[in-house]
PDB file of N, CA and C in Angstrom:
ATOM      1  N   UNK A   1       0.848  -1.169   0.000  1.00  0.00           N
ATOM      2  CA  UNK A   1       0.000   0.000   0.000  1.00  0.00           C
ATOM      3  C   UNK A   1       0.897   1.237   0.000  1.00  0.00           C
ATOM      4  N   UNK A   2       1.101   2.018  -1.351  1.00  0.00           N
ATOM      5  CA  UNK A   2       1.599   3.148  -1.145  1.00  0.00           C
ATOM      6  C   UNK A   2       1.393   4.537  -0.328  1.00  0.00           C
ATOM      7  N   UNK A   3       2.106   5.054   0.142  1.00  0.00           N
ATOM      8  CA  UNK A   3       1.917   6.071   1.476  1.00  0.00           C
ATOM      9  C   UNK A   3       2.894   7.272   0.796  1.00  0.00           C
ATOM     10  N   UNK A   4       2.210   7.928   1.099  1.00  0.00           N
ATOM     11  CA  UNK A   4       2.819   9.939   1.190  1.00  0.00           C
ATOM     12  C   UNK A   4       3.924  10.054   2.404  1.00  0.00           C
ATOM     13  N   UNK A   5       3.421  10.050   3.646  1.00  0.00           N
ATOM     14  CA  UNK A   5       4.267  10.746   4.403  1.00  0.00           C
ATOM     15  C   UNK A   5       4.472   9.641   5.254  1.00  0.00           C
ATOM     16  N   UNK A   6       5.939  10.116   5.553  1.00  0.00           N
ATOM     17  CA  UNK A   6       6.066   8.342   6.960  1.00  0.00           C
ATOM     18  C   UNK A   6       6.646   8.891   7.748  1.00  0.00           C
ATOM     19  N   UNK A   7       6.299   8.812   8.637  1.00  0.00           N
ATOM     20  CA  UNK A   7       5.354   7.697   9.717  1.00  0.00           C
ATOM     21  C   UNK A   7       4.324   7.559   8.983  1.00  0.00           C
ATOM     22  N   UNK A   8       3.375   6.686   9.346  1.00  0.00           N
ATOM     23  CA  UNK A   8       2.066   7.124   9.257  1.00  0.00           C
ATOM     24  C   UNK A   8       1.234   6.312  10.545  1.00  0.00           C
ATOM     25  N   UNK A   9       0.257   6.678  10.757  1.00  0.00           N
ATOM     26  CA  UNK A   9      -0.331   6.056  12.450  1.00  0.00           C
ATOM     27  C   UNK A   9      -1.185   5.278  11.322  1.00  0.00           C
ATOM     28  N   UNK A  10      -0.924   3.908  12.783  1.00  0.00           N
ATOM     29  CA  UNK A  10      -2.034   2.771  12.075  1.00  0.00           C
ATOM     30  C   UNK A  10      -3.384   2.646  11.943  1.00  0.00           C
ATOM     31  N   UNK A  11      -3.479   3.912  12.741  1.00  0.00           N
ATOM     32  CA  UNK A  11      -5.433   4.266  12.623  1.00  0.00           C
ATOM     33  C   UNK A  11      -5.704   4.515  11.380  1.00  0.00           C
ATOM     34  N   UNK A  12      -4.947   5.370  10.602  1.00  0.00           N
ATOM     35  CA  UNK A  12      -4.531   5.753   9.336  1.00  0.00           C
ATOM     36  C   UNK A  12      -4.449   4.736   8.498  1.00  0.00           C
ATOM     37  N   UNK A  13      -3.464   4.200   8.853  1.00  0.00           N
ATOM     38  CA  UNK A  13      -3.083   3.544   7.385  1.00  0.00           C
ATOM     39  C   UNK A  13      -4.352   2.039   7.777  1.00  0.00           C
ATOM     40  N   UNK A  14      -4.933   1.630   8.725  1.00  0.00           N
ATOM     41  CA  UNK A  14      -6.016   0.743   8.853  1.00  0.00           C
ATOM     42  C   UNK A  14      -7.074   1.127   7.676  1.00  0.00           C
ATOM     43  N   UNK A  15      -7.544   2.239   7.169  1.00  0.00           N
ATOM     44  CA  UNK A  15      -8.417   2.936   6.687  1.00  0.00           C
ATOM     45  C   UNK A  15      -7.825   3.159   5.064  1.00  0.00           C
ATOM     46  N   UNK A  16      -6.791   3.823   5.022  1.00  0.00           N
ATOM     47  CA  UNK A  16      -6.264   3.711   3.387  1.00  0.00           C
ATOM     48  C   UNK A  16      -6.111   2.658   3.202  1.00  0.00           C
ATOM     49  N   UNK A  17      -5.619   1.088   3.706  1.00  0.00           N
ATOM     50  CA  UNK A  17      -5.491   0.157   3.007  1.00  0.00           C
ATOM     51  C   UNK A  17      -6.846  -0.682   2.921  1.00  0.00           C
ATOM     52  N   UNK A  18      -8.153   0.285   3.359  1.00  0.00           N
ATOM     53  CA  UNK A  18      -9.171  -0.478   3.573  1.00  0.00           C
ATOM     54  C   UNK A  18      -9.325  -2.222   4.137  1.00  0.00           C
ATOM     55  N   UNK A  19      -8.860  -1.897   5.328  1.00  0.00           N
ATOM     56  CA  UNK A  19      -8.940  -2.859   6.166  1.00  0.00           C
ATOM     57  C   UNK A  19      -9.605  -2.581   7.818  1.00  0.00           C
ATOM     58  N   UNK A  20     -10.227  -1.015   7.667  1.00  0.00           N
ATOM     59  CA  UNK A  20     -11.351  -0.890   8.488  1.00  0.00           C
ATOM     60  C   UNK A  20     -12.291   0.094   7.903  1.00  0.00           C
ATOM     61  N   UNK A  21     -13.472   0.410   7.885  1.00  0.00           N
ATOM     62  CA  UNK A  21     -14.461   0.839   7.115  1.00  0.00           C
ATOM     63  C   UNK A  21     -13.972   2.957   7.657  1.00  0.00           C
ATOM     64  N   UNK A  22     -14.207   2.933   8.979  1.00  0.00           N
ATOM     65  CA  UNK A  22     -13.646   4.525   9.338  1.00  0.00           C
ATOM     66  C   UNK A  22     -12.809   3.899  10.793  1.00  0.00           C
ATOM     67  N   UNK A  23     -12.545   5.057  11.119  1.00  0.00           N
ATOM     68  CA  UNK A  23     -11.488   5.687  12.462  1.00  0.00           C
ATOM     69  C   UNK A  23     -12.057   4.577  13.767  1.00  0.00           C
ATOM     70  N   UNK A  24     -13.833   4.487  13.957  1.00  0.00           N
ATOM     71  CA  UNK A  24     -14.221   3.774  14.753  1.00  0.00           C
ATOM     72  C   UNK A  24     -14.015   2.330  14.500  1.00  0.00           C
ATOM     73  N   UNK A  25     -13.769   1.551  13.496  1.00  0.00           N
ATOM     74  CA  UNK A  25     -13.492   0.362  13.174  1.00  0.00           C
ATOM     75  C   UNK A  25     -12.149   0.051  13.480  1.00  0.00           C
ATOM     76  N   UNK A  26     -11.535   1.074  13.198  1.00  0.00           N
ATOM     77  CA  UNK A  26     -10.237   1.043  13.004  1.00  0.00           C
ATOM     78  C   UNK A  26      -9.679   0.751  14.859  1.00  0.00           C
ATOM     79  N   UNK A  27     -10.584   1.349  15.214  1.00  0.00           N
ATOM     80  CA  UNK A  27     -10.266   1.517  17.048  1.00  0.00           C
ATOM     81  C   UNK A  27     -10.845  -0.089  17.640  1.00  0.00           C
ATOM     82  N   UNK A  28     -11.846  -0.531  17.187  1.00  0.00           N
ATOM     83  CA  UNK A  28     -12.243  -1.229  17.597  1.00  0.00           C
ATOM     84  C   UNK A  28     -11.253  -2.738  17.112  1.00  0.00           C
ATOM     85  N   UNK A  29     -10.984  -2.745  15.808  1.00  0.00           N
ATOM     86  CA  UNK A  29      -9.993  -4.020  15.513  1.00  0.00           C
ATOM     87  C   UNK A  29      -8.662  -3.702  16.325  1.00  0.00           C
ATOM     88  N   UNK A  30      -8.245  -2.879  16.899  1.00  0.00           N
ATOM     89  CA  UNK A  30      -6.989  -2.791  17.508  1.00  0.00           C
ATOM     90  C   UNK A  30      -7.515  -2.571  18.709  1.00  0.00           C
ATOM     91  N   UNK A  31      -8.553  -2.608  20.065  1.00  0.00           N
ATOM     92  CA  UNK A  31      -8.904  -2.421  20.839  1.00  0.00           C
ATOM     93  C   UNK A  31      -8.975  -4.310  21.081  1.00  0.00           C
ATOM     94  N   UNK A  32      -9.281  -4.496  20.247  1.00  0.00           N
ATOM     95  CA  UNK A  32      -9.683  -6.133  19.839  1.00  0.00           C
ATOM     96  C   UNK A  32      -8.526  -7.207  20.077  1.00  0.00           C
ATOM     97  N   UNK A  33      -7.515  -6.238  19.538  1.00  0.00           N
ATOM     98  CA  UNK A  33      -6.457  -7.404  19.455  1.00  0.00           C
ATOM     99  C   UNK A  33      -6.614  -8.335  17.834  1.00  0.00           C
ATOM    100  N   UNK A  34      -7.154  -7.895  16.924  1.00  0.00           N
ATOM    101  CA  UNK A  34      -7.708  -8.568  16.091  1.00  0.00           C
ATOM    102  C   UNK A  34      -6.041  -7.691  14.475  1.00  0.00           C
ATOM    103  N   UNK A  35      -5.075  -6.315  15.333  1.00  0.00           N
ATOM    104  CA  UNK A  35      -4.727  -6.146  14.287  1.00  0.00           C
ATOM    105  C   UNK A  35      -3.338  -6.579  14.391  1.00  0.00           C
ATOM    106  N   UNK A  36      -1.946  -7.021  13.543  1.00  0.00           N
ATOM    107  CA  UNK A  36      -0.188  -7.349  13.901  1.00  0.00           C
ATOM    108  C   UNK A  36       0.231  -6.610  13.304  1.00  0.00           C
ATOM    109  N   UNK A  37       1.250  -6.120  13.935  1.00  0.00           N
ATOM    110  CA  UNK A  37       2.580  -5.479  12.985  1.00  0.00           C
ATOM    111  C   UNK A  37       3.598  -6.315  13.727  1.00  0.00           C
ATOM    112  N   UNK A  38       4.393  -6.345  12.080  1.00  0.00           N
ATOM    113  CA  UNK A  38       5.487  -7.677  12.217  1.00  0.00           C
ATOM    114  C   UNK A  38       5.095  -9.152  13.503  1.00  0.00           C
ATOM    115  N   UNK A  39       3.908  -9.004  13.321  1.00  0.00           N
ATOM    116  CA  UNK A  39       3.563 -10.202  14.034  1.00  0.00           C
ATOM    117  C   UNK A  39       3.352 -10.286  15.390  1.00  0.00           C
ATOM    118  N   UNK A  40       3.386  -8.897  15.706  1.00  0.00           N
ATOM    119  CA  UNK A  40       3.448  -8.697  17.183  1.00  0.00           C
ATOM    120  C   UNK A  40       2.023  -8.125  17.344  1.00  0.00           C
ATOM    121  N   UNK A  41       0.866  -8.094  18.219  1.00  0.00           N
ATOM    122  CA  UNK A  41      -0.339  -8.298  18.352  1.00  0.00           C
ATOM    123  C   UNK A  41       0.013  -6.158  18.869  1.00  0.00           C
ATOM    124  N   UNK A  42      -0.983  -5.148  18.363  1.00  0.00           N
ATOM    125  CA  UNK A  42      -0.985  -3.805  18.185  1.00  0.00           C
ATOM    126  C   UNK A  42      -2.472  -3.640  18.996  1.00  0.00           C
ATOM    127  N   UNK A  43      -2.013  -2.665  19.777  1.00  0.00           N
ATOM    128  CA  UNK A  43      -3.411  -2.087  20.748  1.00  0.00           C
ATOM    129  C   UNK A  43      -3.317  -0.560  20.614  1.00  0.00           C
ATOM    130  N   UNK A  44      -2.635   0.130  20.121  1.00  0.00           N
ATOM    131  CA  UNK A  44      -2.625   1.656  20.225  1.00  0.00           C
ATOM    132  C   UNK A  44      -2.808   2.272  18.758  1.00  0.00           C
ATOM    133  N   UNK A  45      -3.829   3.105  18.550  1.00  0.00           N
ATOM    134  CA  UNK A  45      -4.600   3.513  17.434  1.00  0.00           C
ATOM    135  C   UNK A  45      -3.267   4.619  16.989  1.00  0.00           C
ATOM    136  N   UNK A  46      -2.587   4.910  17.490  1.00  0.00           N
ATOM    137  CA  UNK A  46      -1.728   6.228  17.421  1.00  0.00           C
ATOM    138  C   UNK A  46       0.102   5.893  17.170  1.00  0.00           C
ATOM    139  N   UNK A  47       0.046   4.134  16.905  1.00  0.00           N
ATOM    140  CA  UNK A  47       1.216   3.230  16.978  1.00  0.00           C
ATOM    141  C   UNK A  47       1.728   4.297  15.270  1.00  0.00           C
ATOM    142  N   UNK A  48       3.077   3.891  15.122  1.00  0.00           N
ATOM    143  CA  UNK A  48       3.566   4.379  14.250  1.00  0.00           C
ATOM    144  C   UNK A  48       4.025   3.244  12.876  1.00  0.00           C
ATOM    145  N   UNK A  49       3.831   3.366  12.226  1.00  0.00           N
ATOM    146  CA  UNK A  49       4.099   2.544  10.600  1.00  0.00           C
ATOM    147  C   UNK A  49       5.619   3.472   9.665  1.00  0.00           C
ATOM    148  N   UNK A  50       6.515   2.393   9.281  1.00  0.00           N
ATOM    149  CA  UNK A  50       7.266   2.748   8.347  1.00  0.00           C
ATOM    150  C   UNK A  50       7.129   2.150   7.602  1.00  0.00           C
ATOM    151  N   UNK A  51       8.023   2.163   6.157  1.00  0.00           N
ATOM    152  CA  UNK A  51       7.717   0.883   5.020  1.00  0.00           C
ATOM    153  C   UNK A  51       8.396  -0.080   5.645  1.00  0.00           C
ATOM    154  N   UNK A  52       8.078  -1.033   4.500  1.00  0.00           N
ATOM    155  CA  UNK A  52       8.533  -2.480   5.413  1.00  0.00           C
ATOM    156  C   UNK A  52       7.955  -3.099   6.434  1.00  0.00           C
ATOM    157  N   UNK A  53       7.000  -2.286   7.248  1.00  0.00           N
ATOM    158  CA  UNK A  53       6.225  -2.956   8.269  1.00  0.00           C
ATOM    159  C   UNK A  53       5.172  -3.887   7.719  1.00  0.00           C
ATOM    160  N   UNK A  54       4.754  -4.623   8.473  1.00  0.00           N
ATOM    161  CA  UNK A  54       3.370  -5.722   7.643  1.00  0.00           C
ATOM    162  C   UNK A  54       2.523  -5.861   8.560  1.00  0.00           C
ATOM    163  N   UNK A  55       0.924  -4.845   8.431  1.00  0.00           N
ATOM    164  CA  UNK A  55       0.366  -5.397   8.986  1.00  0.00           C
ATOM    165  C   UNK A  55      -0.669  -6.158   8.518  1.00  0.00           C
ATOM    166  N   UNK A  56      -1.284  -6.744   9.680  1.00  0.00           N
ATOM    167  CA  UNK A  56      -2.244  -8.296   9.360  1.00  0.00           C
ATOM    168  C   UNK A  56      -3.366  -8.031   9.953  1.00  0.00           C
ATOM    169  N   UNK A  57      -4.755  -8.367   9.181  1.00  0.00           N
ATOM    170  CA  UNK A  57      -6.008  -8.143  10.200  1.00  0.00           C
ATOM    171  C   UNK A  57      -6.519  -9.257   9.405  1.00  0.00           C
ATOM    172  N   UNK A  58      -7.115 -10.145  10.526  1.00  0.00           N
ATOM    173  CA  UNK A  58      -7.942 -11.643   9.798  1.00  0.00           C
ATOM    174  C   UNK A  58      -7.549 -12.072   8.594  1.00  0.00           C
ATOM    175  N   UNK A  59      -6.136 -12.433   8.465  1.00  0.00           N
ATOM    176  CA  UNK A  59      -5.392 -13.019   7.728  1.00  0.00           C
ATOM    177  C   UNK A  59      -4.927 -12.189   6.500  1.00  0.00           C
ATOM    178  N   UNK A  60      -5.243 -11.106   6.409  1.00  0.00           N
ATOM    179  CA  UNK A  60      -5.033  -9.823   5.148  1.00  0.00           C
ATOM    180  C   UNK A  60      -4.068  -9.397   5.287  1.00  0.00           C
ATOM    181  N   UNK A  61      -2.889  -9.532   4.883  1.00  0.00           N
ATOM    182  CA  UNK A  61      -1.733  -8.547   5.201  1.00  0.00           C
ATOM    183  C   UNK A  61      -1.508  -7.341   3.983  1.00  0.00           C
ATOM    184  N   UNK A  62      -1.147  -6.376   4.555  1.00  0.00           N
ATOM    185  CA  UNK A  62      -0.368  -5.670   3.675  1.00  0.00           C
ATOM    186  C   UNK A  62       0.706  -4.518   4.355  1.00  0.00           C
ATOM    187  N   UNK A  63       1.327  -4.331   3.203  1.00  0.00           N
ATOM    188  CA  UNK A  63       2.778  -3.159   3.505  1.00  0.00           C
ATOM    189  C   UNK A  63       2.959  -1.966   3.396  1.00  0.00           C
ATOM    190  N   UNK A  64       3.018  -0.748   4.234  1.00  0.00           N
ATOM    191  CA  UNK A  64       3.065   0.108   3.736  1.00  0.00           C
ATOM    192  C   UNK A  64       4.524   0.220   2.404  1.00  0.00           C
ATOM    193  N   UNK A  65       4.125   1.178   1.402  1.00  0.00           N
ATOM    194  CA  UNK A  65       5.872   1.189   0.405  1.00  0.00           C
ATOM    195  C   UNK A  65       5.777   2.614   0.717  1.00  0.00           C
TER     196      UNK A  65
END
């Protein structure tokens, strides 16, 4: 998933890579425990993304580039 500016917060990039519908979905799959970066289980809506990171929600992965 290509990105503009990096960092980017995973509330964010949950939503451009359409892997939560808005901001409240987005809170709720990571409130959930339901989202990974690099495989490590993500609870903070405000976590930070570089390229190369991979995250995963119900088996969907993708990367920010």
């Amino acid at each position: 998933m290509p990105i503009r500016d990096e960092p980017i917060r995973i509330g964010q990039f949950l939503k451009l890579a359409n892997l939560a519908e808005d901001g409240g979905h987005a809170r709720e799959l990571l409130e959930s425990g339901q989202v990974t970066v690099n495989g490590e289980p993500e609870y903070r809506r405000g976590a930070q993304l570089r390229r190369g990171d991979v995250v995963a929600v119900d088996g969907r992965s993708v990367r920010p580039v």
